[in-house]
PDB file of N, CA and C in Angstrom:
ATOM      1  N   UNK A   1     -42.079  33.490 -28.187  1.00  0.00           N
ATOM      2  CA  UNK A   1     -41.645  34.560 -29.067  1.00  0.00           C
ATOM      3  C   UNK A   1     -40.120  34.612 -29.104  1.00  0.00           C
ATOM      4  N   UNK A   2     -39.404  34.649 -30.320  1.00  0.00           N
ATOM      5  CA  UNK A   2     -37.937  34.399 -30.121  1.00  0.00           C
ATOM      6  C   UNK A   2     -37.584  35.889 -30.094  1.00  0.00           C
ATOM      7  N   UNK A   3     -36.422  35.906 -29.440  1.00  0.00           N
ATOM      8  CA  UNK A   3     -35.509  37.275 -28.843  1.00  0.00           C
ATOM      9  C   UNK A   3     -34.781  37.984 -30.133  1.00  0.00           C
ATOM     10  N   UNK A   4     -34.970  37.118 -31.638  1.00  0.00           N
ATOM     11  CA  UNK A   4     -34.113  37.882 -32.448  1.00  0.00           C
ATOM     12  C   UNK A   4     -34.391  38.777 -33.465  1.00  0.00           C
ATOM     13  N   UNK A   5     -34.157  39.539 -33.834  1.00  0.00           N
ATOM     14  CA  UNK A   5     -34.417  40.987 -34.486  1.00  0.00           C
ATOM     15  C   UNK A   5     -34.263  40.403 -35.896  1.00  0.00           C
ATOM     16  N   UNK A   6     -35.662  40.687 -36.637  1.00  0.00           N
ATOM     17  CA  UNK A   6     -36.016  40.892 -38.018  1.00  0.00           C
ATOM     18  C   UNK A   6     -34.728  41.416 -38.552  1.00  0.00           C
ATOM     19  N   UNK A   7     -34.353  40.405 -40.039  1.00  0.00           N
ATOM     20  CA  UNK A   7     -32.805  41.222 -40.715  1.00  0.00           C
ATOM     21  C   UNK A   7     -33.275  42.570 -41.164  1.00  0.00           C
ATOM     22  N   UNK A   8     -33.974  42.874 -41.365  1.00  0.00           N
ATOM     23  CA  UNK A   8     -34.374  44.577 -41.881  1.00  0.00           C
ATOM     24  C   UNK A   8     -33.691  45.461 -40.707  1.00  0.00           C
ATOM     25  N   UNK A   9     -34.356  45.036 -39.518  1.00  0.00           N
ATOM     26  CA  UNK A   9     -34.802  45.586 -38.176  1.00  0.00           C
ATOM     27  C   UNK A   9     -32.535  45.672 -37.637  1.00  0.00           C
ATOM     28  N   UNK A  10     -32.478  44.517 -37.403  1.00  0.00           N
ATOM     29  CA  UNK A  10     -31.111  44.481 -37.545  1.00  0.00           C
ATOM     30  C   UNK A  10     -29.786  45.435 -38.243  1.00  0.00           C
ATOM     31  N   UNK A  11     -30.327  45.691 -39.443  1.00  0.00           N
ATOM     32  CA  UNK A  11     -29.329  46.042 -40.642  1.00  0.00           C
ATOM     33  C   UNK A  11     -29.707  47.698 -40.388  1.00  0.00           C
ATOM     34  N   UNK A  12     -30.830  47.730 -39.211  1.00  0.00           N
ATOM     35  CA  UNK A  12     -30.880  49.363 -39.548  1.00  0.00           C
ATOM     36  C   UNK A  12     -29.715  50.048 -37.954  1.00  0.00           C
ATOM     37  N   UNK A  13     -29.952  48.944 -36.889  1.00  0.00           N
ATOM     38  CA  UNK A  13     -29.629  48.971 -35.986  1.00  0.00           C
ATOM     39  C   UNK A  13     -28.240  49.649 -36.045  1.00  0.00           C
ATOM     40  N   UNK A  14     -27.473  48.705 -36.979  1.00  0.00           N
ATOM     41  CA  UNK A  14     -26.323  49.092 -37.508  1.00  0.00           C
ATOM     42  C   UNK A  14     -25.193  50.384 -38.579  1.00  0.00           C
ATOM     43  N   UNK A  15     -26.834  50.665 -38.850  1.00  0.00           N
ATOM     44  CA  UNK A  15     -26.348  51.782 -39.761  1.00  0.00           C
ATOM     45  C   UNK A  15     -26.161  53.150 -38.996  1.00  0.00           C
ATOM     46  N   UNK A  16     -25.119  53.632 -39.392  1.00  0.00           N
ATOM     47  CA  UNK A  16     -24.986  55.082 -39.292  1.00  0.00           C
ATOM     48  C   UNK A  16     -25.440  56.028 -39.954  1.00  0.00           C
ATOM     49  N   UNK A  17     -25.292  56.066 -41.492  1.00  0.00           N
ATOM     50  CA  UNK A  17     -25.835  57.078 -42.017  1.00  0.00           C
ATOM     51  C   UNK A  17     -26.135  56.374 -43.478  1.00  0.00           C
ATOM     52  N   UNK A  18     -27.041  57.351 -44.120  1.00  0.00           N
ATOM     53  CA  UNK A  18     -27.521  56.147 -45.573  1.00  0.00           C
ATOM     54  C   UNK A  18     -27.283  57.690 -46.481  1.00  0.00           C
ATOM     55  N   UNK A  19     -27.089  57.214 -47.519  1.00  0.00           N
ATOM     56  CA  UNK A  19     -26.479  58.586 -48.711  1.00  0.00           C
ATOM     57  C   UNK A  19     -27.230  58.470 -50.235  1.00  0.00           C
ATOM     58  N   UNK A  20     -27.844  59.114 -50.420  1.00  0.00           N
ATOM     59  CA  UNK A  20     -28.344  58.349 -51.665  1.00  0.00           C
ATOM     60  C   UNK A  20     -27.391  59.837 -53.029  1.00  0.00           C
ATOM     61  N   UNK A  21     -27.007  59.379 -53.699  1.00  0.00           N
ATOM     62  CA  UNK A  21     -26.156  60.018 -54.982  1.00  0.00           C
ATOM     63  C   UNK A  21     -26.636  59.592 -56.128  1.00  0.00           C
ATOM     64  N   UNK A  22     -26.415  60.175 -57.333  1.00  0.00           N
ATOM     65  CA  UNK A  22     -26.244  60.143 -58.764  1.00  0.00           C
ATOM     66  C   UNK A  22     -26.123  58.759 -58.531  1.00  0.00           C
ATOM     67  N   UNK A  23     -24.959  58.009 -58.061  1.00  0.00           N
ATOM     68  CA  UNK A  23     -24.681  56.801 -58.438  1.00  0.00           C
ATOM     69  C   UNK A  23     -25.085  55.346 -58.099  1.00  0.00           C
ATOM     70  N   UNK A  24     -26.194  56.316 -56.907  1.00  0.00           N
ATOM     71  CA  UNK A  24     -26.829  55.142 -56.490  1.00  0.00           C
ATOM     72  C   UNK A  24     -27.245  55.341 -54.370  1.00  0.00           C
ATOM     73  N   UNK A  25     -27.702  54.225 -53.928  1.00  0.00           N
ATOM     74  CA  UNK A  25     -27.643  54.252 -52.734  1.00  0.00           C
ATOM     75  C   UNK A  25     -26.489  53.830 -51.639  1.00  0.00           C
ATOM     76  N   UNK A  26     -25.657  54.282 -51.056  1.00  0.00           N
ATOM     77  CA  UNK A  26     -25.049  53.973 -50.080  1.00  0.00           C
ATOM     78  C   UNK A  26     -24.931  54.560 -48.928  1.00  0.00           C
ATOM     79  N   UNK A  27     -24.689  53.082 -48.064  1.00  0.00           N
ATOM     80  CA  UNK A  27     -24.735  53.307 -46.520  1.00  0.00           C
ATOM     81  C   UNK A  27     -23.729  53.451 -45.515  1.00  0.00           C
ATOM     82  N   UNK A  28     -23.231  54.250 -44.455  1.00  0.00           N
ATOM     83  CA  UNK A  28     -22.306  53.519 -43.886  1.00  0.00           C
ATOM     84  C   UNK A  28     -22.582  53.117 -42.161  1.00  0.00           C
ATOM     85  N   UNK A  29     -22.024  52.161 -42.078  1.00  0.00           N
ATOM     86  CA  UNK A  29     -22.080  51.379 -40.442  1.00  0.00           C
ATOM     87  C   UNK A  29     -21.421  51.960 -39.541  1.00  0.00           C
ATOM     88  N   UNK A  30     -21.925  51.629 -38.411  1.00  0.00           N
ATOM     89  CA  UNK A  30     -21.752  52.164 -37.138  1.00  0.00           C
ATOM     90  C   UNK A  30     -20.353  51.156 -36.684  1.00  0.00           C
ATOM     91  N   UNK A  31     -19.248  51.448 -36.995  1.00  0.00           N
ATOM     92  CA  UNK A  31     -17.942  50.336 -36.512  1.00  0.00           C
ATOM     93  C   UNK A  31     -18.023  49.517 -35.470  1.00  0.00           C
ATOM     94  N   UNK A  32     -18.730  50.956 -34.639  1.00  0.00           N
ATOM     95  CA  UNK A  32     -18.446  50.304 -32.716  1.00  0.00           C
ATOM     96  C   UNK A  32     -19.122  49.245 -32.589  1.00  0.00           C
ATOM     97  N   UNK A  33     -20.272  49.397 -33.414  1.00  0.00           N
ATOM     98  CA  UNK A  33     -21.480  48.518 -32.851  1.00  0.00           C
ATOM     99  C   UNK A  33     -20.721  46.787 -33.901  1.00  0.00           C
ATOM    100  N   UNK A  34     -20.358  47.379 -34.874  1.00  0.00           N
ATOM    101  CA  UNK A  34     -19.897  46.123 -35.406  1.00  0.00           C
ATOM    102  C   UNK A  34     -18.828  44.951 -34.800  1.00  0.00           C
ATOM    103  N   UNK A  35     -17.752  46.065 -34.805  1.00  0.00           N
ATOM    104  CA  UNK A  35     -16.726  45.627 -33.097  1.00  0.00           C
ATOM    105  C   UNK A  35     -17.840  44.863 -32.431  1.00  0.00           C
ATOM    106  N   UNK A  36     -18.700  45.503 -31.469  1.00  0.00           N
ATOM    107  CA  UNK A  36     -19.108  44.784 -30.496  1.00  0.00           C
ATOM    108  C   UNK A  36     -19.706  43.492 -30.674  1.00  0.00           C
ATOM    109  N   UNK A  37     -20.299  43.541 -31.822  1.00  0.00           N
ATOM    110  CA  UNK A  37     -21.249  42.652 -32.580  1.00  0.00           C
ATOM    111  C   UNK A  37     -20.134  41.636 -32.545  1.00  0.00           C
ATOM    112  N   UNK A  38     -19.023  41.296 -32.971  1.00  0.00           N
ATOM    113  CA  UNK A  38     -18.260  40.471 -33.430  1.00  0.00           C
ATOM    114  C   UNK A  38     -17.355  39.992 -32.078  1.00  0.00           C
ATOM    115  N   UNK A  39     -17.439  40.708 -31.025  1.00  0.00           N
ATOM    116  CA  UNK A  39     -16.910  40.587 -29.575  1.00  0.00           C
ATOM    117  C   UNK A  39     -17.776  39.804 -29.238  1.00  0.00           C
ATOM    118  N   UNK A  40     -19.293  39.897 -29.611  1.00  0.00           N
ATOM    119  CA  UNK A  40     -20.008  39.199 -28.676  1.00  0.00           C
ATOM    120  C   UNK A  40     -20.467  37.643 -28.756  1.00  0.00           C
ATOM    121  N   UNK A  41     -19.959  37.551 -30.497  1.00  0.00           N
ATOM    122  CA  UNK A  41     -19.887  36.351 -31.233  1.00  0.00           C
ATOM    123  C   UNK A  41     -18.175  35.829 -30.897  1.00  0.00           C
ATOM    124  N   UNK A  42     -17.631  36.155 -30.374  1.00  0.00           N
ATOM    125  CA  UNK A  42     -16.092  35.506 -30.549  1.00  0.00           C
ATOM    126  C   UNK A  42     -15.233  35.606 -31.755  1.00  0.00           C
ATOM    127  N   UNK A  43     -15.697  36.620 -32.350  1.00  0.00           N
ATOM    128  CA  UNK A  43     -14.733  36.123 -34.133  1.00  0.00           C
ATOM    129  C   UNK A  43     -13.961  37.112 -33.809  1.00  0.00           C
ATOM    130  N   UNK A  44     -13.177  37.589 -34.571  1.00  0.00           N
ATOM    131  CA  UNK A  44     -12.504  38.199 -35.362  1.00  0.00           C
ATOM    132  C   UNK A  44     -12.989  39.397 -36.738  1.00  0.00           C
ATOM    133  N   UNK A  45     -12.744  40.047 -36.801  1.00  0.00           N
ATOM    134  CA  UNK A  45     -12.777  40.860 -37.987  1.00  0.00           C
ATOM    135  C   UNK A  45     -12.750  39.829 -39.407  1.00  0.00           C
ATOM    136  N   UNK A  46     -11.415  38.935 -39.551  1.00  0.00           N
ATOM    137  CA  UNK A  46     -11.290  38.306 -40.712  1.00  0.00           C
ATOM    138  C   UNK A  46     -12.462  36.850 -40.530  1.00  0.00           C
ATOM    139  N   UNK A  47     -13.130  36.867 -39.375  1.00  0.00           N
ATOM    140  CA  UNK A  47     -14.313  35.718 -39.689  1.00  0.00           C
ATOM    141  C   UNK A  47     -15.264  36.010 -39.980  1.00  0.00           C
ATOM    142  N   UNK A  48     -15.302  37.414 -39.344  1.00  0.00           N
ATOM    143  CA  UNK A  48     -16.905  38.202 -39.971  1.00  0.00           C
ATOM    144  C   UNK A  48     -16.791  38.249 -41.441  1.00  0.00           C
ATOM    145  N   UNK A  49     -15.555  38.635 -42.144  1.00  0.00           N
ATOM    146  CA  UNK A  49     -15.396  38.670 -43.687  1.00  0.00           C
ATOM    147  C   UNK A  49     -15.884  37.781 -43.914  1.00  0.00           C
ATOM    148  N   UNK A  50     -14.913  36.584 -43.948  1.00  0.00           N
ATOM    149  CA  UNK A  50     -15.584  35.052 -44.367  1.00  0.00           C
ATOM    150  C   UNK A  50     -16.639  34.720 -44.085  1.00  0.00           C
ATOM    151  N   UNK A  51     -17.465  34.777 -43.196  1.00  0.00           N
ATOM    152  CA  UNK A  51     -19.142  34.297 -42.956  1.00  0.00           C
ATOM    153  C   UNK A  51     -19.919  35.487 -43.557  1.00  0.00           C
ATOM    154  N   UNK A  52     -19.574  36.052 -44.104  1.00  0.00           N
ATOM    155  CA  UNK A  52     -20.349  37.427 -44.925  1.00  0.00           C
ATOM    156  C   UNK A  52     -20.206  37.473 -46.444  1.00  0.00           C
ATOM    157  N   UNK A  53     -18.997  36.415 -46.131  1.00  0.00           N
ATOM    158  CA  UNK A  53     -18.872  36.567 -47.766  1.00  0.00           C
ATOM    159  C   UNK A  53     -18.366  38.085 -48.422  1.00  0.00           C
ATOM    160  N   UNK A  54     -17.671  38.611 -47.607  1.00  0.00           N
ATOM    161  CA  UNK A  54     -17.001  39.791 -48.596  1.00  0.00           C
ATOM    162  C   UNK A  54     -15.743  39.890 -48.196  1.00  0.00           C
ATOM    163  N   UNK A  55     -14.758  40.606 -48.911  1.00  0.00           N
ATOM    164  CA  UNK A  55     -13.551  40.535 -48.844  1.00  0.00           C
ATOM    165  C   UNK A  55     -12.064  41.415 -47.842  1.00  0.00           C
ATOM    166  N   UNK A  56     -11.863  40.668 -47.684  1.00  0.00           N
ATOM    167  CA  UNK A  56     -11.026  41.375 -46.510  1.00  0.00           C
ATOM    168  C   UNK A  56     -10.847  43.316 -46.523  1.00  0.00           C
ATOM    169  N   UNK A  57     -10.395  43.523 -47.613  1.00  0.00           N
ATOM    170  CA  UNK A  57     -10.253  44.838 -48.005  1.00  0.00           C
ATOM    171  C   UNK A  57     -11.595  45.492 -48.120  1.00  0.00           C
ATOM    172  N   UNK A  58     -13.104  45.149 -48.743  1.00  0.00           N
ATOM    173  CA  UNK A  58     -13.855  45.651 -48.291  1.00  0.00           C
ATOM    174  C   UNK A  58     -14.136  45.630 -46.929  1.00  0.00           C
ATOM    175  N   UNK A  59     -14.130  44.890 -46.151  1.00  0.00           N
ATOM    176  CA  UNK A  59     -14.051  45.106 -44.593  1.00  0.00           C
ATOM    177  C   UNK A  59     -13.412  46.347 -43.899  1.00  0.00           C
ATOM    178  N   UNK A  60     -12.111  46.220 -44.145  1.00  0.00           N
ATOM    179  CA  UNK A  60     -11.239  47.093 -43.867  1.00  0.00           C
ATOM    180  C   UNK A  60     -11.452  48.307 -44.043  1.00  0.00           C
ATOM    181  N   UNK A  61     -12.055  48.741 -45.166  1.00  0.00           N
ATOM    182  CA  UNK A  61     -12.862  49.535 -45.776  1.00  0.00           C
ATOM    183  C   UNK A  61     -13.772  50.345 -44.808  1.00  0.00           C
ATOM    184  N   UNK A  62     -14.642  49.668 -44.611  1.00  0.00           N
ATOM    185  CA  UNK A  62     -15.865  49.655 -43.560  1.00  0.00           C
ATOM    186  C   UNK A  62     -15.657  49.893 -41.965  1.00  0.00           C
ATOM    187  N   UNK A  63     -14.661  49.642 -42.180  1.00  0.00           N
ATOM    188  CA  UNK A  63     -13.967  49.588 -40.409  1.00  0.00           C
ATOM    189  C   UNK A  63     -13.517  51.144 -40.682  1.00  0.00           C
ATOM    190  N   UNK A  64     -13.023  51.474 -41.803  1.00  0.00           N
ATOM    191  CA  UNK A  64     -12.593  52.629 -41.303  1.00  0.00           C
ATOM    192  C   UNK A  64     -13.614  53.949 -41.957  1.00  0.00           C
ATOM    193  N   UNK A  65     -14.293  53.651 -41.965  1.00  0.00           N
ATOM    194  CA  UNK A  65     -16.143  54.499 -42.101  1.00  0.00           C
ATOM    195  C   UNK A  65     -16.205  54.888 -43.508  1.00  0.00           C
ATOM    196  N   UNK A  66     -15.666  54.055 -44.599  1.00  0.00           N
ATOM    197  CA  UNK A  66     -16.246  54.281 -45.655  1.00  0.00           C
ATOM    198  C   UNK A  66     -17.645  53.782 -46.132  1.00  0.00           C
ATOM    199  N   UNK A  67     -18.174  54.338 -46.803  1.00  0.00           N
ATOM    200  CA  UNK A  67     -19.522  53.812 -47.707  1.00  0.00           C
ATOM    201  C   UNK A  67     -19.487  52.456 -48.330  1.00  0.00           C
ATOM    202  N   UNK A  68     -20.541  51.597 -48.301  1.00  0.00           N
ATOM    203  CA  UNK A  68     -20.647  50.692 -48.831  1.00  0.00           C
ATOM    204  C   UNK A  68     -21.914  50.482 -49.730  1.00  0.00           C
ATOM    205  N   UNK A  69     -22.241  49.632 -50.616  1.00  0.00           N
ATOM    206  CA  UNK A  69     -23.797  49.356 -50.810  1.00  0.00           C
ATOM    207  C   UNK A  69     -24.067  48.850 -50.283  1.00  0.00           C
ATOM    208  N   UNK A  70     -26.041  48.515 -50.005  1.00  0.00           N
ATOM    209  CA  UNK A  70     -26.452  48.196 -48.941  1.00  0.00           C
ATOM    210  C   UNK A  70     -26.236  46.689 -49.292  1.00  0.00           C
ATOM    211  N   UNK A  71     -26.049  45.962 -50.159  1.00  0.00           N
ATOM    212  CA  UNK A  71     -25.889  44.311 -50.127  1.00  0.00           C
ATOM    213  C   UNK A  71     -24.894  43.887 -48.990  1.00  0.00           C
ATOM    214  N   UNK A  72     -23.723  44.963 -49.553  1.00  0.00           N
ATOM    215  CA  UNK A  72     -22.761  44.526 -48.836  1.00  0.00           C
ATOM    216  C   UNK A  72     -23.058  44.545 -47.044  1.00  0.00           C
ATOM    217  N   UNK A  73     -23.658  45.592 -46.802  1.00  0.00           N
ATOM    218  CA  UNK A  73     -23.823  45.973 -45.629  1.00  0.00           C
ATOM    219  C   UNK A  73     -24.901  44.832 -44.924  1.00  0.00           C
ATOM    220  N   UNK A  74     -25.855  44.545 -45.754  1.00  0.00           N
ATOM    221  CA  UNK A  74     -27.079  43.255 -45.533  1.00  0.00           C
ATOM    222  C   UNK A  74     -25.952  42.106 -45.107  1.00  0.00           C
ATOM    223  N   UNK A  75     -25.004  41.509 -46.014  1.00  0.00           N
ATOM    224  CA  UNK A  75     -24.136  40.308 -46.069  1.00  0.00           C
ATOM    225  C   UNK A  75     -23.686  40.753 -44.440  1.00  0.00           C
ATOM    226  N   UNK A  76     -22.855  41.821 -43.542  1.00  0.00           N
ATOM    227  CA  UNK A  76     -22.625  41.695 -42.505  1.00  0.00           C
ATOM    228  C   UNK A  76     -23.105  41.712 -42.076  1.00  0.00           C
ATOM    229  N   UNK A  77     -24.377  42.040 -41.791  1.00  0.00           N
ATOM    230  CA  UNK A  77     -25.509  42.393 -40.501  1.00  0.00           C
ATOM    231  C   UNK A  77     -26.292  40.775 -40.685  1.00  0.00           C
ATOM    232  N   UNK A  78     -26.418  40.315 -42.023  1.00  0.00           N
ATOM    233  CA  UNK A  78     -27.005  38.742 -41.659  1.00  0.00           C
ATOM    234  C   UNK A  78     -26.217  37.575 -41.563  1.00  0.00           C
ATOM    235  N   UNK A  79     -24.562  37.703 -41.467  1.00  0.00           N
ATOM    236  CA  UNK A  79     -24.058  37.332 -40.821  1.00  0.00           C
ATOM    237  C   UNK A  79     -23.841  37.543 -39.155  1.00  0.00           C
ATOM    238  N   UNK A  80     -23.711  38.345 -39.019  1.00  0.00           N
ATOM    239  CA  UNK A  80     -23.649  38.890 -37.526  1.00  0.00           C
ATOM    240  C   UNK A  80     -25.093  38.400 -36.722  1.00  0.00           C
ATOM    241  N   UNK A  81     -26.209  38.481 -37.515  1.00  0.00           N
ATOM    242  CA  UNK A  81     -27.749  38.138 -37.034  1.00  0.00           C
ATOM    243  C   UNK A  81     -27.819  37.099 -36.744  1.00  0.00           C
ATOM    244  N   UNK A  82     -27.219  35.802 -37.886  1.00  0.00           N
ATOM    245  CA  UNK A  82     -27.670  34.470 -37.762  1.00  0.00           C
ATOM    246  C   UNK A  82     -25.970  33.618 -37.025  1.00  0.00           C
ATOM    247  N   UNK A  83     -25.201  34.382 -36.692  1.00  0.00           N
ATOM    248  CA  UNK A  83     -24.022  33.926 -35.925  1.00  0.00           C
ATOM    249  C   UNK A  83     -24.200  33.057 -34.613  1.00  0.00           C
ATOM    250  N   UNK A  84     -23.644  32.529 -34.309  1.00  0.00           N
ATOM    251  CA  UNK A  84     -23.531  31.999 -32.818  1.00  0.00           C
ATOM    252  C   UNK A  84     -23.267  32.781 -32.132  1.00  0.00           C
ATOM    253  N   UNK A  85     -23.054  33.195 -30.465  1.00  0.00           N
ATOM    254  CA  UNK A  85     -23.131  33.693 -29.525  1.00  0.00           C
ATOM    255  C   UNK A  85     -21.989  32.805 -29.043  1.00  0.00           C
ATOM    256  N   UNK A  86     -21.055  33.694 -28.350  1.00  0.00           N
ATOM    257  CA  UNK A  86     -20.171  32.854 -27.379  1.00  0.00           C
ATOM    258  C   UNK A  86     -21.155  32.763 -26.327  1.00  0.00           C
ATOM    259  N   UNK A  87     -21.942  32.927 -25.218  1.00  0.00           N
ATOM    260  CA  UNK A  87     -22.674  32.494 -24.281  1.00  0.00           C
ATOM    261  C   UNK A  87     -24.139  32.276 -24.322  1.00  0.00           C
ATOM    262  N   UNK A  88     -24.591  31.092 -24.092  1.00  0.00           N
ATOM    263  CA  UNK A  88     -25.550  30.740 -24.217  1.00  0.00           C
ATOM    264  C   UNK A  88     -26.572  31.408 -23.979  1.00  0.00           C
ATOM    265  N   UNK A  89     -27.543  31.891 -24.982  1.00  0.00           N
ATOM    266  CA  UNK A  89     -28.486  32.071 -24.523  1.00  0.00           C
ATOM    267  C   UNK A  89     -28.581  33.408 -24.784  1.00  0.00           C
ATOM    268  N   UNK A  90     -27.354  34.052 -25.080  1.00  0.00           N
ATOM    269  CA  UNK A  90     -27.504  35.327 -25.410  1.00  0.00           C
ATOM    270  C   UNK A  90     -27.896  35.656 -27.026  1.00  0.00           C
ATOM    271  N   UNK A  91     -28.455  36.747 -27.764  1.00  0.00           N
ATOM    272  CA  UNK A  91     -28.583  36.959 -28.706  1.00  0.00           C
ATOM    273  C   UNK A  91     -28.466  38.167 -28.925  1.00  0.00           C
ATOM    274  N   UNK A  92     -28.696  38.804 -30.280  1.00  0.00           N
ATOM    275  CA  UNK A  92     -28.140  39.866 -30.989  1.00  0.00           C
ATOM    276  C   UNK A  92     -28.948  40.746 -30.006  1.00  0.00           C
ATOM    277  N   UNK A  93     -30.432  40.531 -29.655  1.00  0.00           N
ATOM    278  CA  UNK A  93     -31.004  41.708 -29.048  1.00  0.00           C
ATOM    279  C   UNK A  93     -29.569  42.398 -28.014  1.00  0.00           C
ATOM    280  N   UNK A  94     -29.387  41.597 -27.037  1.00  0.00           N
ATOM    281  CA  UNK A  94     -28.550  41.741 -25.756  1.00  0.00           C
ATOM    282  C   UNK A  94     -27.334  43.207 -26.525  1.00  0.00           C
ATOM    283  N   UNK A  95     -27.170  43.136 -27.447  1.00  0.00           N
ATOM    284  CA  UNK A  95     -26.094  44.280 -27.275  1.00  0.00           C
ATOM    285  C   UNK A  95     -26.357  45.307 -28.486  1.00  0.00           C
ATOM    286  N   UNK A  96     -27.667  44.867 -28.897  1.00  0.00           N
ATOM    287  CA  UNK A  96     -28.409  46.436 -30.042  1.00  0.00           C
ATOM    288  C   UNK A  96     -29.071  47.106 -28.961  1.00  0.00           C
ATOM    289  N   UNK A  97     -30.107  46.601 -27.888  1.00  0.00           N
ATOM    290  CA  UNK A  97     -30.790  47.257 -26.967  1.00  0.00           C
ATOM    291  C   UNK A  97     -29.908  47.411 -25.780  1.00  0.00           C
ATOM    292  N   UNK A  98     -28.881  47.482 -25.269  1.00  0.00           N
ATOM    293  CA  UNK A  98     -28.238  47.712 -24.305  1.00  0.00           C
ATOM    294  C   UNK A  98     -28.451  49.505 -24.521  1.00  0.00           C
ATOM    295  N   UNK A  99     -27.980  50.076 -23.580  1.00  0.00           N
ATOM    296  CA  UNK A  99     -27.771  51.546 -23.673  1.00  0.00           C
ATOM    297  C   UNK A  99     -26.098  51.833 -24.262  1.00  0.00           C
ATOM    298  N   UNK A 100     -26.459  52.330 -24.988  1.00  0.00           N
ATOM    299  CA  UNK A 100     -24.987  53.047 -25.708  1.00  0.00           C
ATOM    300  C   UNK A 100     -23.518  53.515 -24.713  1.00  0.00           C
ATOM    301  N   UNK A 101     -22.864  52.858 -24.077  1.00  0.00           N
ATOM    302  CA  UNK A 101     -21.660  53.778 -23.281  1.00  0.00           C
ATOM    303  C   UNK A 101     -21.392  55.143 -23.736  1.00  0.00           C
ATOM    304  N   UNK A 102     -21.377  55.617 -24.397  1.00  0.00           N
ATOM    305  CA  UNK A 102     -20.834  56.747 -25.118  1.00  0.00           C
ATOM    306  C   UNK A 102     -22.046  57.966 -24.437  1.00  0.00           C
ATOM    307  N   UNK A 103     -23.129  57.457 -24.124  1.00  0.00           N
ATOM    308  CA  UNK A 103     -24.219  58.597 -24.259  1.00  0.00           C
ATOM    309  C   UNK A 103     -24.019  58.713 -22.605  1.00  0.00           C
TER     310      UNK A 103
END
């Protein structure tokens, strides 16, 4: 049985709050967890852009807790899902199921 979390299952992990408006559906992400997400892969902020395919300024965006649509939000979380791991063997489970520091 592999250790890695369904992209649905994933993309919810990540969310903070979901908004639905007149104009449509949007979501926004949990930063910390994204930070960590990207700590635990070795990148950078500007590699998560590029392997997500969205643009620096929407990132930036997102980092600082604005709303996004959910594509956009899918493009980071299935980047972040299907990423490499700096240490072997580890995977996305290892730091969605950890216990939260904060709590």
């Amino acid at each position: 049985m592999s250790a890695e979390l369904p992209a649905s299952r994933f993309l919810r992990a990540l969310l903070l709050r979901t908004e639905l408006t007149p104009s449509g559906l949007f979501v926004t992400l949990d930063t910390e967890k994204v930070k960590l997400a990207c700590v635990s892969k070795g990148w950078s902020l500007m590699e998560l852009a590029r392997k997500a395919e969205v643009s620096r300024p929407t990132l930036a965006g997102i980092m600082r807790g604005q709303r996004v649509r959910p594509r956009t939000a899918f493009k980071l979380s299935d980047a972040l899902r299907r990423g490499e791991s700096l240490q072997d063997g580890e995977s996305a489970v290892s730091w969605l199921t950890s216990p939260d520091p904060r709590e």
